[in-house]
N, C-alpha and C. Protein backbone atom coordinates (compact mmCIF):
# COMPACT_ATOMS: atom_id res chain seq x y z
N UNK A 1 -19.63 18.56 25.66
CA UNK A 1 -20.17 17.25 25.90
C UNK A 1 -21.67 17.20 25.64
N UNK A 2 -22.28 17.97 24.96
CA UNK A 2 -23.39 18.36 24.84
C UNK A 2 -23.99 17.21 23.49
N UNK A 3 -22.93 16.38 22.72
CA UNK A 3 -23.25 15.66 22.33
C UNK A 3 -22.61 14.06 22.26
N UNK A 4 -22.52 13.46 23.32
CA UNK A 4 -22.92 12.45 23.73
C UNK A 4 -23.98 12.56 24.79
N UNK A 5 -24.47 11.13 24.34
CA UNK A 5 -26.36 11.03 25.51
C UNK A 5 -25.13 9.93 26.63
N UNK A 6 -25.79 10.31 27.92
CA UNK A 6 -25.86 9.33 29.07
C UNK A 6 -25.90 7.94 28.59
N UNK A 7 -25.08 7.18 29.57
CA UNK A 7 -25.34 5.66 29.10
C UNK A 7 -26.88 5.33 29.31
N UNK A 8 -27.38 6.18 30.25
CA UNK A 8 -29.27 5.73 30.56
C UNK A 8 -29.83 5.58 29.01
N UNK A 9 -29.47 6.96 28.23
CA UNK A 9 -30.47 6.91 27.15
C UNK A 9 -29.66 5.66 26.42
N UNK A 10 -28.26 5.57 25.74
CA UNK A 10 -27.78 4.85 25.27
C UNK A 10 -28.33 3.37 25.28
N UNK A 11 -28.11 2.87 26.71
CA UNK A 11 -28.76 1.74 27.48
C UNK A 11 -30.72 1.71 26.43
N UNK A 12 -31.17 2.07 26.92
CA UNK A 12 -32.35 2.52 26.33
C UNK A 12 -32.29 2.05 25.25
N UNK A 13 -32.03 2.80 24.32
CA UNK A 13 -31.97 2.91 22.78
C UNK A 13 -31.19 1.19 21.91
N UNK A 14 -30.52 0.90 22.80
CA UNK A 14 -29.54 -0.33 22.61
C UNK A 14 -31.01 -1.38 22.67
N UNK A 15 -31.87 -1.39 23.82
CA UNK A 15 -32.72 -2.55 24.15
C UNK A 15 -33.98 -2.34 23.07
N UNK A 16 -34.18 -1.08 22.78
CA UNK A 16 -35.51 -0.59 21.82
C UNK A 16 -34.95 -1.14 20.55
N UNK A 17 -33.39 -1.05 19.92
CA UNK A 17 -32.99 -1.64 18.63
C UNK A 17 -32.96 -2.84 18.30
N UNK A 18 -33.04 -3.71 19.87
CA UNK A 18 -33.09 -5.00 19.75
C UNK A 18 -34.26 -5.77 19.45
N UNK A 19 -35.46 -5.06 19.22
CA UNK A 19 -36.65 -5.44 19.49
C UNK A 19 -37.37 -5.44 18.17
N UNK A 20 -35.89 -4.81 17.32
CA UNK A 20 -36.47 -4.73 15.41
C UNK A 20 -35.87 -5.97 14.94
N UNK A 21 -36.63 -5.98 13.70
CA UNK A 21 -36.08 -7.13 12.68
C UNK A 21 -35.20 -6.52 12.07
N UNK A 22 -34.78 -5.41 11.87
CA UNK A 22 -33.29 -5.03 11.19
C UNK A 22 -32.06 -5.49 12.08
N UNK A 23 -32.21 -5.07 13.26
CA UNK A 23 -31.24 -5.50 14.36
C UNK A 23 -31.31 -6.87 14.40
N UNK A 24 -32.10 -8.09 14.58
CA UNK A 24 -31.97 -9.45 13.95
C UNK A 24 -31.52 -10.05 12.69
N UNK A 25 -32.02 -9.12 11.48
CA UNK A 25 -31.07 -9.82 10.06
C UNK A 25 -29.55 -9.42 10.00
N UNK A 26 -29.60 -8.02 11.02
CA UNK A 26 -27.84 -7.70 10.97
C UNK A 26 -27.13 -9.01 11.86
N UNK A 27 -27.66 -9.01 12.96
CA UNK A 27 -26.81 -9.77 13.46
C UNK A 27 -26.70 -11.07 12.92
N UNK A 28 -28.13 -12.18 11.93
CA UNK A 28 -27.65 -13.03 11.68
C UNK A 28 -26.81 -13.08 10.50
N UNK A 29 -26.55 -11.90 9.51
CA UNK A 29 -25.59 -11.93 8.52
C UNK A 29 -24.76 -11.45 9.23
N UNK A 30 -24.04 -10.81 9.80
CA UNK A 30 -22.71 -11.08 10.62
C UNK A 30 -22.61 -12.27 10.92
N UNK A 31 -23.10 -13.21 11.35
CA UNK A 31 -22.86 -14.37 12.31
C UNK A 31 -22.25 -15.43 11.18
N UNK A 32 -23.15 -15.29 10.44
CA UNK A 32 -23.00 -16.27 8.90
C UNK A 32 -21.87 -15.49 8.49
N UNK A 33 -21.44 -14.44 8.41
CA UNK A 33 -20.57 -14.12 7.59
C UNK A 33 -18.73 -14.68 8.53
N UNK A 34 -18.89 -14.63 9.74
CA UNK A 34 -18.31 -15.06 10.67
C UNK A 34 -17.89 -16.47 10.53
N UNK A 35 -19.10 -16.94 10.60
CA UNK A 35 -18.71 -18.65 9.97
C UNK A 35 -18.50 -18.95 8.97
N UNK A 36 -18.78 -18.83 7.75
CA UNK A 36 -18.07 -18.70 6.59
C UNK A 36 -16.62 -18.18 6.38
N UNK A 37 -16.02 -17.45 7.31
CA UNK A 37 -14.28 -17.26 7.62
C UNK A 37 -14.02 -18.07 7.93
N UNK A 38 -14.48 -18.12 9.17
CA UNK A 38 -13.75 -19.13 9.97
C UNK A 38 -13.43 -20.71 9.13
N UNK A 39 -14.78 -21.28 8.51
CA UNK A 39 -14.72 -22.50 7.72
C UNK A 39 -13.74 -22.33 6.93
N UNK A 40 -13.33 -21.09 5.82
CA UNK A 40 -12.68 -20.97 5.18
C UNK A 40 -11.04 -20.56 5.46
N UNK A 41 -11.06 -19.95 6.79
CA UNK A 41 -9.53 -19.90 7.03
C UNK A 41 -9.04 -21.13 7.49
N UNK A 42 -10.02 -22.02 8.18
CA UNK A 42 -9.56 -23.21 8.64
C UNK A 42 -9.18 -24.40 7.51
N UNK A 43 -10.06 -24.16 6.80
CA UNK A 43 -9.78 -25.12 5.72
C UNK A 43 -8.06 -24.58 4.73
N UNK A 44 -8.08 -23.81 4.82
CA UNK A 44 -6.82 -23.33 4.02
C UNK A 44 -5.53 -23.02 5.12
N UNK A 45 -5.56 -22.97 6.01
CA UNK A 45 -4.59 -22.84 7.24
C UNK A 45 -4.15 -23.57 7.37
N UNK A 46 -5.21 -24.99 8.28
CA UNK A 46 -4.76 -26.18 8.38
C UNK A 46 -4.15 -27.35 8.01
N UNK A 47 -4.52 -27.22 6.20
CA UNK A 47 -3.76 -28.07 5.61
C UNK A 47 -2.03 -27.31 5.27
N UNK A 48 -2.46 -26.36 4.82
CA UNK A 48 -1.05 -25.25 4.49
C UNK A 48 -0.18 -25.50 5.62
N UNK A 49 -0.80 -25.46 6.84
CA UNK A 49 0.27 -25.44 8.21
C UNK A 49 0.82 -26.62 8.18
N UNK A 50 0.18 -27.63 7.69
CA UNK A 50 0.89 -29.11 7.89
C UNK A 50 1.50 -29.25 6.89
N UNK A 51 1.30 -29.00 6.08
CA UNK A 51 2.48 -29.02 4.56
C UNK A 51 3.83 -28.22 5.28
N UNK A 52 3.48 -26.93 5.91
CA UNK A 52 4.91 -26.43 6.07
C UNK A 52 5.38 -26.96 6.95
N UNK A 53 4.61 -26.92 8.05
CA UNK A 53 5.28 -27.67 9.60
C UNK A 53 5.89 -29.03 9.17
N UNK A 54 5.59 -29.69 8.26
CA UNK A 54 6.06 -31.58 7.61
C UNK A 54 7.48 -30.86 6.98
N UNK A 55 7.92 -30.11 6.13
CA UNK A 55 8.56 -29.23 5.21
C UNK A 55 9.47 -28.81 5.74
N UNK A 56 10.63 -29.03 6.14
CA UNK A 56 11.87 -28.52 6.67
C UNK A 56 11.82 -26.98 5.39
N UNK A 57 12.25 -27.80 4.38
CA UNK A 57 12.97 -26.66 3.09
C UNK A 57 11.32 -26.11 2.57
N UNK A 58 9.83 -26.32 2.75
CA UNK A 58 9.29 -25.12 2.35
C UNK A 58 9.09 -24.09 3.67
N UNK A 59 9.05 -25.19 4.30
CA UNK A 59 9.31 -24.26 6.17
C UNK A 59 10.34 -22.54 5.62
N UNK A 60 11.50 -22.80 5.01
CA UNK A 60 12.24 -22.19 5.51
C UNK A 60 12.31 -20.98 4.21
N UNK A 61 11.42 -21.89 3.31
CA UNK A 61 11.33 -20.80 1.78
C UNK A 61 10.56 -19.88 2.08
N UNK A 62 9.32 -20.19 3.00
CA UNK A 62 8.10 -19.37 3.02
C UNK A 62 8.13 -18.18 4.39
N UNK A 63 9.27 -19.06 4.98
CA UNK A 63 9.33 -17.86 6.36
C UNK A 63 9.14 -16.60 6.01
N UNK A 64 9.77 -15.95 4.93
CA UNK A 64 9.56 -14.58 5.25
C UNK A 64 8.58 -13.75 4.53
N UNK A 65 8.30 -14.58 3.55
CA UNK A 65 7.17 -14.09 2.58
C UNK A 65 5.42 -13.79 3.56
N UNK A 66 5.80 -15.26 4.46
CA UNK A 66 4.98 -15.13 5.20
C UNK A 66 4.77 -14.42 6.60
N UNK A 67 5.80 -13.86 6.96
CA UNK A 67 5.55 -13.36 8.43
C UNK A 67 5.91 -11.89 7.67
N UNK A 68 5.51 -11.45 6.57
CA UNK A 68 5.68 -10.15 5.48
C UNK A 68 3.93 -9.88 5.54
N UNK A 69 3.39 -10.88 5.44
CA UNK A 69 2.06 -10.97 4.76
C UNK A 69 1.22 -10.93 6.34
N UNK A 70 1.70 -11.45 7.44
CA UNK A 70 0.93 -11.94 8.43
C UNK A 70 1.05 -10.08 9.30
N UNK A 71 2.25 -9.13 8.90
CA UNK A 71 2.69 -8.12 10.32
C UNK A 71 1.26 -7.37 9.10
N UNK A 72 0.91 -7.52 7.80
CA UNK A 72 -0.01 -6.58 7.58
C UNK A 72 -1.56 -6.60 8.28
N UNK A 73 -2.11 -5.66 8.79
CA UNK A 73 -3.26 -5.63 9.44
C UNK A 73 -4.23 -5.61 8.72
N UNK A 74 -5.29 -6.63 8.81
CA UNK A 74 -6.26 -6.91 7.73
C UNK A 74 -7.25 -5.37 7.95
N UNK A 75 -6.83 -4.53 8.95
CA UNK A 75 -7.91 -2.87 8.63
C UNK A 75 -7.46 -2.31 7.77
N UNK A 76 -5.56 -2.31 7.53
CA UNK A 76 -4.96 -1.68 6.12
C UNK A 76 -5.31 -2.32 5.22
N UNK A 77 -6.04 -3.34 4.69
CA UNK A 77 -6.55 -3.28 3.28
C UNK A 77 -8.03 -3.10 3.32
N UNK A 78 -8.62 -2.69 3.99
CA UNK A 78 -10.22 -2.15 3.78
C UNK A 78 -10.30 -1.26 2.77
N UNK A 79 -9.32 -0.30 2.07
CA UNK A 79 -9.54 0.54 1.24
C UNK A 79 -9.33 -0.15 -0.19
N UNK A 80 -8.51 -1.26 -0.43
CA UNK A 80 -8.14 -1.91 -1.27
C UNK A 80 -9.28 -2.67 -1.65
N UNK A 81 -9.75 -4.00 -1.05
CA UNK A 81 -10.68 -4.86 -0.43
C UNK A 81 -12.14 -3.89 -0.84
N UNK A 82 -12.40 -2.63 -0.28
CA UNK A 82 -13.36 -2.17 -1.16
C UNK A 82 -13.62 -1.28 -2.30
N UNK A 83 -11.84 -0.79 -2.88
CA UNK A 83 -12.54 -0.83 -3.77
C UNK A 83 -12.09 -1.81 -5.10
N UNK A 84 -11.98 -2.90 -4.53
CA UNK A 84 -12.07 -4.01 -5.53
C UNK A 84 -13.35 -5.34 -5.19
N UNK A 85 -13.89 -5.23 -4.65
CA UNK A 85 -14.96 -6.27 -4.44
C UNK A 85 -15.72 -5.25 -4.12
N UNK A 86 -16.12 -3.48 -3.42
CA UNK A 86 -16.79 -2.94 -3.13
C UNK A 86 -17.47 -3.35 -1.45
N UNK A 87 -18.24 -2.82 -1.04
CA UNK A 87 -18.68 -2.95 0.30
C UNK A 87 -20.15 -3.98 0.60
N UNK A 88 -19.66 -5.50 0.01
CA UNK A 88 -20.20 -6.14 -0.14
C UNK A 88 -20.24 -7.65 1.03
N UNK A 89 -20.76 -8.41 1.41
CA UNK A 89 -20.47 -9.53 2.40
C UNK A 89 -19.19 -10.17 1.78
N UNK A 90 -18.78 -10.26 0.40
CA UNK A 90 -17.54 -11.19 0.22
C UNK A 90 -16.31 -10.34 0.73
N UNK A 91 -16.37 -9.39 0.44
CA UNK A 91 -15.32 -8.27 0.75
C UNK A 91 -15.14 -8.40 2.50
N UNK A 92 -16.33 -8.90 3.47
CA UNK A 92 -16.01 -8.61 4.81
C UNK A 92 -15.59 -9.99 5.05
N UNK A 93 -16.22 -11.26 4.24
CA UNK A 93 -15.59 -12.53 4.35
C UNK A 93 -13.97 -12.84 4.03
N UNK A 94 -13.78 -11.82 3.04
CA UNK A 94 -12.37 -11.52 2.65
C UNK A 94 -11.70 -11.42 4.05
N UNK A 95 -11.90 -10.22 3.97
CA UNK A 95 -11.10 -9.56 5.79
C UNK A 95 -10.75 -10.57 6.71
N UNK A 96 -12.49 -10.94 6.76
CA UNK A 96 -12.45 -12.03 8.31
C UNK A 96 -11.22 -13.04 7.99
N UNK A 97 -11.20 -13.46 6.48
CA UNK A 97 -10.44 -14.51 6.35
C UNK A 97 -9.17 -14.33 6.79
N UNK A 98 -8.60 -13.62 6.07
CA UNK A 98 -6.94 -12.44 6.24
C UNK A 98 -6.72 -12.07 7.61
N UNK A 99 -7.67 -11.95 8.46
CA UNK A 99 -7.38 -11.62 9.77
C UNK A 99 -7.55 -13.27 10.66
N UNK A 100 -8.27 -14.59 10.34
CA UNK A 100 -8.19 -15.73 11.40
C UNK A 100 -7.32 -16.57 10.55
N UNK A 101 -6.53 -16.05 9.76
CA UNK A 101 -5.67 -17.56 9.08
C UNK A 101 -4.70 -17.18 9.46
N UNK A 102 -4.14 -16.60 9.76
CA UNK A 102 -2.62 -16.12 10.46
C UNK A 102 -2.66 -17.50 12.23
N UNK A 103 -3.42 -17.05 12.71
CA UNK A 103 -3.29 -17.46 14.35
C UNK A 103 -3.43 -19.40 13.56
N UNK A 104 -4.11 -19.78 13.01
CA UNK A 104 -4.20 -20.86 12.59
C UNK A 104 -3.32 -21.73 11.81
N UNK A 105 -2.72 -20.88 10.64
CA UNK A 105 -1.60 -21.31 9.97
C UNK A 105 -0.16 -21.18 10.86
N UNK A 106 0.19 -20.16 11.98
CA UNK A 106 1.15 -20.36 12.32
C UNK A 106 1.32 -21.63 13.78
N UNK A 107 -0.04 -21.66 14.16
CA UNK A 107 -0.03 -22.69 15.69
C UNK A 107 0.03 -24.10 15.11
N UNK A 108 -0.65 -23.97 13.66
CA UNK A 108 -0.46 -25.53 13.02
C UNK A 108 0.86 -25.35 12.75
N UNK A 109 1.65 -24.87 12.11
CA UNK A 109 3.11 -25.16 11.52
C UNK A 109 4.10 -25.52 12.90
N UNK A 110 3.83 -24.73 14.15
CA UNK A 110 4.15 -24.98 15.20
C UNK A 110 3.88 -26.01 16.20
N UNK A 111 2.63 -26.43 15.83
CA UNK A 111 2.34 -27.82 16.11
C UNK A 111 2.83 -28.94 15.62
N UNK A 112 2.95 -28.98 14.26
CA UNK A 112 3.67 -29.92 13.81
C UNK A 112 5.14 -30.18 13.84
N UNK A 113 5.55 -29.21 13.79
CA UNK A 113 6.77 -28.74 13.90
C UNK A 113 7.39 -29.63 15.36
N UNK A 114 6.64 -29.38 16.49
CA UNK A 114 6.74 -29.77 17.96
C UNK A 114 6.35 -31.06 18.08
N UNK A 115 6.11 -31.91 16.96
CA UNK A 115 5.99 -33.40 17.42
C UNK A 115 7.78 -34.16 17.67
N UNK A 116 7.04 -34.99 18.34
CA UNK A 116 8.94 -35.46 18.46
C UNK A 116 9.13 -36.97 16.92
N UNK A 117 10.27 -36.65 16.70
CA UNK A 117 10.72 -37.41 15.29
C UNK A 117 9.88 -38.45 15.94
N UNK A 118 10.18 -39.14 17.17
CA UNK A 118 10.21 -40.91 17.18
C UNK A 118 9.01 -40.91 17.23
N UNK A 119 7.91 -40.10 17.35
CA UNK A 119 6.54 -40.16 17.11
C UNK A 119 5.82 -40.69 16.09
N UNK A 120 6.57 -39.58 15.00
CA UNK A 120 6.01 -39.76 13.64
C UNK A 120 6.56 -40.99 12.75
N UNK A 121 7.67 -41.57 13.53
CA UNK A 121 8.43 -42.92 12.34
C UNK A 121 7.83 -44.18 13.10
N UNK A 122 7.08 -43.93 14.89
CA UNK A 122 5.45 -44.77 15.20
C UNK A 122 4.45 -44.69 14.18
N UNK A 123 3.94 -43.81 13.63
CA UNK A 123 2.60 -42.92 12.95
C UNK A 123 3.17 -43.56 11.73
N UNK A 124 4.44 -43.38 10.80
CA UNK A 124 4.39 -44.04 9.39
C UNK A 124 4.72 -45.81 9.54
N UNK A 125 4.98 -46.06 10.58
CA UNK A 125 4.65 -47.71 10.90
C UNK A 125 3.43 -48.60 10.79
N UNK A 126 3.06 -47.62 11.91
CA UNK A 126 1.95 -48.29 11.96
C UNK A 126 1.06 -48.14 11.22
N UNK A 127 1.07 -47.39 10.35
CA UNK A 127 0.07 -46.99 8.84
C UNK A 127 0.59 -47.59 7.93
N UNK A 128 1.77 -48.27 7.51
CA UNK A 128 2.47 -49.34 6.97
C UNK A 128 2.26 -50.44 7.33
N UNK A 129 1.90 -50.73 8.83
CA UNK A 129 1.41 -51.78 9.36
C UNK A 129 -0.02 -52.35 8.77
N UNK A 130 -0.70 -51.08 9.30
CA UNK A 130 -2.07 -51.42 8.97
C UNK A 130 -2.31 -51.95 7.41
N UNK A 131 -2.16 -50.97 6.40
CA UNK A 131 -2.52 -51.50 5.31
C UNK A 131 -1.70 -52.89 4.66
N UNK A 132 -0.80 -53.02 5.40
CA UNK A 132 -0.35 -54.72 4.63
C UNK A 132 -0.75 -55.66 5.25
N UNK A 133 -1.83 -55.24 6.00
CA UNK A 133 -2.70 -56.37 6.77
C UNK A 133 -3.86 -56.89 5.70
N UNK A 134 -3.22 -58.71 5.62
CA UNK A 134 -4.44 -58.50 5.00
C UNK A 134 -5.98 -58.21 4.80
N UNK A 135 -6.60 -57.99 3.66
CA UNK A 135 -8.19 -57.60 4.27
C UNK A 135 -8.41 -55.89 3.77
N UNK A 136 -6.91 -55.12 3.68
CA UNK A 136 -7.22 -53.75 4.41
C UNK A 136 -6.37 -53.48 2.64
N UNK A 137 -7.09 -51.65 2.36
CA UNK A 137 -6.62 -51.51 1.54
C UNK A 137 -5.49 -50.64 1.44
C-alpha cells in the first residue's frame, strides 16, 4: 500500500488542481462536449421515438435490430470509435451520443405508445378543427 497517498494528500492535491487554468478548460470542454450529446441525442431520439411509437408495423420491424444495438455498451466501442475518428472531442461526442439515445428513444416510443387511442382521434380533430377555421392556415 505504499503506493496509494491518504485521502489528506489526495484531498489536497484535488483543491491545488482546481486552482489551474488547465483544470478549468478541461472541465469546460467536457461540459460542452456533454451538451452537444445531449442536443444531439435528443434531437435524433425524439423524433425517431415518435415515428416508431405512431408505427405499429415500423414499431415491430425495428424491435430487434434495435434492442441488438441498444444491449451494446457504448465502452465496447472505444477501441473502434478511436481508431476511426482517433482520440479526438468528436469521437467522445460520438460515445456520449450512443450512450444518451437509448434511455430517450426507448421512453419516447413508450410514451407514445401509452397514449390512449381516444386521445389522439381528440388531437387529429381538433387540428382538423382548427385549420378549417376560417382565417387559419
Amino acid at each position: 500500500m505504499d503506493y496509494v497517498p491518504p485521502p489528506s494528500v489526495v484531498a489536497v492535491e484535488i483543491v491545488r488542481e482546481m486552482t489551474t487554468q488547465r483544470w478549468w478548460l478541461g472541465t469546460a470542454r467536457t461540459m460542452s462536449n456533454w451538451f452537444a450529446a445531449i442536443v444531439i441525442g435528443a434531437t435524433i431520439a425524439i423524433p425517431l421515438g415518435i415515428l416508431l411509437g405512431s408505427s405499429e408495423y415500423l414499431y415491430r420491424a425495428l424491435r430487434v435490430p434495435l434492442e441488438f444495438l441498444r444491449a451494446v455498451p457504448p465502452v465496447a466501442l472505444i477501441p473502434v470509435v478511436v481508431l476511426v475518428a482517433g482520440a479526438t472531442p468528436r469521437a467522445a461526442i460520438f460515445l456520449a451520443v450512443y450512450g444518451c439515445i437509448w434511455p430517450m428513444l426507448i421512453q419516447t416510443i413508450y410514451g407514445v405508445r401509452a397514449v390512449d387511442p381516444m386521445l389522439r382521434q381528440v388531437a387529429v380533430a381538433g387540428t382538423m378543427t382548427w385549420r378549417s377555421t376560417p382565417g387559419r392556415g
